[in-house]
N, C-alpha and C. Protein backbone atom coordinates (compact mmCIF):
# COMPACT_ATOMS: atom_id res chain seq x y z
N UNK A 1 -13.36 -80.31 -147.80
CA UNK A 1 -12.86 -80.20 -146.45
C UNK A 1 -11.46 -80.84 -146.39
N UNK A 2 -10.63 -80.70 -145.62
CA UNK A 2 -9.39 -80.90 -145.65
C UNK A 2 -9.42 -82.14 -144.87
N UNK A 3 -7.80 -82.82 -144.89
CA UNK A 3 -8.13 -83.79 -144.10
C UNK A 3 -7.61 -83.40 -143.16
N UNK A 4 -6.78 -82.55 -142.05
CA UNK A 4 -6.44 -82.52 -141.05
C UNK A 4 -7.80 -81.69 -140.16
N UNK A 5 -8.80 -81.29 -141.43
CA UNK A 5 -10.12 -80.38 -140.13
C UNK A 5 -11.14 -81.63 -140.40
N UNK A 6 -10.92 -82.36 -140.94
CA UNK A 6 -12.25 -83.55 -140.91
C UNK A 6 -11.34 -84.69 -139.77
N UNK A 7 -10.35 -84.92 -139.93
CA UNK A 7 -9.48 -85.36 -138.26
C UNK A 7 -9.42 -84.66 -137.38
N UNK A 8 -9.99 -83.33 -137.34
CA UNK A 8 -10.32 -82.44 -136.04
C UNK A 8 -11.72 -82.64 -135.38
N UNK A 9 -12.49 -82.67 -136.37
CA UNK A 9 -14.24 -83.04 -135.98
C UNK A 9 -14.39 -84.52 -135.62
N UNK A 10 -13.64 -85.42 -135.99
CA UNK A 10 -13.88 -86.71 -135.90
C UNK A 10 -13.17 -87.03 -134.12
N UNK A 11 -12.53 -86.04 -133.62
CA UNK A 11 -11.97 -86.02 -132.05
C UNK A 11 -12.80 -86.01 -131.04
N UNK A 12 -12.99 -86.60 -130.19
CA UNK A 12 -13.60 -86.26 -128.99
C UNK A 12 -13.57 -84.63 -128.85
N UNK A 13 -14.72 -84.03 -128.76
CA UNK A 13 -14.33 -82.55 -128.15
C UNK A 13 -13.82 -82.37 -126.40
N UNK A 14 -13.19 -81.06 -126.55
CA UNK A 14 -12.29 -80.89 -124.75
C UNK A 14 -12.53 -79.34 -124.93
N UNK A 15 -13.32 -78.97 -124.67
CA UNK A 15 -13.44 -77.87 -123.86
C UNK A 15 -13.05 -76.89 -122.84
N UNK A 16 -12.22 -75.56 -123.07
CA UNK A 16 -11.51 -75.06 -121.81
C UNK A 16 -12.71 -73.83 -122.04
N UNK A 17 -12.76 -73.33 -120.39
CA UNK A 17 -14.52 -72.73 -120.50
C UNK A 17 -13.91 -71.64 -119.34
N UNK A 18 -13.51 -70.37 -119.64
CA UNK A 18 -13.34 -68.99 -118.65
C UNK A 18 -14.65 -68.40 -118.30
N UNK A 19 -14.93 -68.70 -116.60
CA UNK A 19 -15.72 -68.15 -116.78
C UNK A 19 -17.27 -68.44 -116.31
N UNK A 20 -18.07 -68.56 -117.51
CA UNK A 20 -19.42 -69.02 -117.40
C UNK A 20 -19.62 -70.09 -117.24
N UNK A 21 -20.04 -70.69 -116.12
CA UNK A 21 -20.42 -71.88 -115.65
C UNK A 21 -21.33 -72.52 -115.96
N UNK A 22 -22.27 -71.51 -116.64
CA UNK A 22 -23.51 -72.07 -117.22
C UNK A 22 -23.44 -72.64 -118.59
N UNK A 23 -22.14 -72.14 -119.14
CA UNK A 23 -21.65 -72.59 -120.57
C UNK A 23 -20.99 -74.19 -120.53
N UNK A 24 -20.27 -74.65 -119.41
CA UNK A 24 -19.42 -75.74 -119.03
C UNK A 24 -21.00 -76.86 -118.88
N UNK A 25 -21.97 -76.65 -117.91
CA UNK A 25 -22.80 -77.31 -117.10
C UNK A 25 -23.16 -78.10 -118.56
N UNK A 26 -23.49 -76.72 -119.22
CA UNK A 26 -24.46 -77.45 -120.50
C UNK A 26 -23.85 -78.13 -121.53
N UNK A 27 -22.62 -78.13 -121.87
CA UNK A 27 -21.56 -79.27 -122.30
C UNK A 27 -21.36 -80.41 -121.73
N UNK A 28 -21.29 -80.43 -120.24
CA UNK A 28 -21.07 -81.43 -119.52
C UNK A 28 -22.29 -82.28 -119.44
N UNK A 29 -23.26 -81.70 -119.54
CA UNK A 29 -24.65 -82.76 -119.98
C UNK A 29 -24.60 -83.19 -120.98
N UNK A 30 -23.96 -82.92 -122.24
CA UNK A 30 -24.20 -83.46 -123.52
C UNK A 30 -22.74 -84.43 -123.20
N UNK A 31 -21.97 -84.83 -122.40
CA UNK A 31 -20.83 -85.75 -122.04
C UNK A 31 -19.94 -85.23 -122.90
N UNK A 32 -19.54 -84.21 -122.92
CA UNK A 32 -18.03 -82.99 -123.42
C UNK A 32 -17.63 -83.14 -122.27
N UNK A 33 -16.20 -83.45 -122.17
CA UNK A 33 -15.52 -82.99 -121.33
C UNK A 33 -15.03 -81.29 -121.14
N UNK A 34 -15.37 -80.45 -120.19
CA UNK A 34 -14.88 -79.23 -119.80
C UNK A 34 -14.09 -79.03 -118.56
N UNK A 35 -12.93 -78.07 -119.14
CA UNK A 35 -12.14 -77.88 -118.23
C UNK A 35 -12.35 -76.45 -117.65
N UNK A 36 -12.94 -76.20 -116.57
CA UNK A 36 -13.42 -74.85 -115.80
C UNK A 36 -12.87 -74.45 -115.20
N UNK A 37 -11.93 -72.91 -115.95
CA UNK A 37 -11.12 -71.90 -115.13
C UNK A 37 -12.13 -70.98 -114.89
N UNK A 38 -11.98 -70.31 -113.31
CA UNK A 38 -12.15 -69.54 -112.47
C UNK A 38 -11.94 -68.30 -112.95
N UNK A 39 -12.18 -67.35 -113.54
CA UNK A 39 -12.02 -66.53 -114.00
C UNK A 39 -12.67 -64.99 -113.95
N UNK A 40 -12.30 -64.10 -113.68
CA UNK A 40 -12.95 -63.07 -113.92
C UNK A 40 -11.86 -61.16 -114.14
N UNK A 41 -12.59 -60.53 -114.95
CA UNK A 41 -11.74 -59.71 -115.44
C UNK A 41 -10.87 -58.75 -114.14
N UNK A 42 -9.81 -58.43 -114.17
CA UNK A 42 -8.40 -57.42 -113.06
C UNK A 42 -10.04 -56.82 -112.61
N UNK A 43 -9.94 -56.38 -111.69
CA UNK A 43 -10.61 -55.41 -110.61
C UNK A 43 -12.04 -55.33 -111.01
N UNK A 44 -12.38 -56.13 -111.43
CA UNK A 44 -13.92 -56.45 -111.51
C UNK A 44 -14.15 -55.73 -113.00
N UNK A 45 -12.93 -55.33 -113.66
CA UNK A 45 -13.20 -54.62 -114.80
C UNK A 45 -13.40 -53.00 -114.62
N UNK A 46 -13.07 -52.71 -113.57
CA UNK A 46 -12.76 -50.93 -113.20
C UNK A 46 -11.64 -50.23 -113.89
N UNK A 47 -12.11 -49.97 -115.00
CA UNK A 47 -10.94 -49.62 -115.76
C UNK A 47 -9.59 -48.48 -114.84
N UNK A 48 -10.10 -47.59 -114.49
CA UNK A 48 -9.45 -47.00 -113.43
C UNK A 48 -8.48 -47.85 -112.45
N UNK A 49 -9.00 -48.77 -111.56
CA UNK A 49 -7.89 -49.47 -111.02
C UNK A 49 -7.09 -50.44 -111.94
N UNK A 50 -7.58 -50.61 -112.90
CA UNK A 50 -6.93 -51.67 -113.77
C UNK A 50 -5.60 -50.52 -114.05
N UNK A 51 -5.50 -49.88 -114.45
CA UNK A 51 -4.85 -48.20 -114.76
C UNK A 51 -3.82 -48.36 -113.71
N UNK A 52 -4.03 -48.30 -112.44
CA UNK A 52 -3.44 -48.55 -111.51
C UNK A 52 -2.85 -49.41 -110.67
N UNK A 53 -3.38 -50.53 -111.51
CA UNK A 53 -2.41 -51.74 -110.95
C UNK A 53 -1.45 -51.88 -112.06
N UNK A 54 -1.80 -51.77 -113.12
CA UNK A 54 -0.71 -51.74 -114.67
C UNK A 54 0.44 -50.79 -114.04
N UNK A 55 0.26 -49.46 -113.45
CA UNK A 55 0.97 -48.73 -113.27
C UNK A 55 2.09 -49.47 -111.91
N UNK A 56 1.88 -49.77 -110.96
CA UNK A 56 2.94 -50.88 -110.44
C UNK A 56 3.17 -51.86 -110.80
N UNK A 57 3.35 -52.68 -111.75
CA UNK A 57 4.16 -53.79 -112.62
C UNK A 57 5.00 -52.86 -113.69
């Protein structure tokens, strides 16, 4: 193992979590810090309006 990835594991973990809340909760019980963005895909994921909002930018 190298030494800059065995000084990566030996870090406090920090967590950035898009998304699933249920993924953050259950980190945050094991005392991980998570940072929880709000997230969810352009137009609910309607590829069609996604199409159409791309098309005005």
């Amino acid at each position: 193992m190298s030494e800059n990835f065995e000084e990566l594991l030996s870090n406090p973990l920090v967590v950035i979590n898009l998304g699933l809340i249920k993924f953050s909760e259950s980190l945050e019980k094991q005392s991980v810090e998570v940072l929880q963005v709000d997230w969810s895909p352009p137009a609910d994921g309607d590829q069609e309006m996604i199409d159409l909002l791309d098309a005005l930018l």
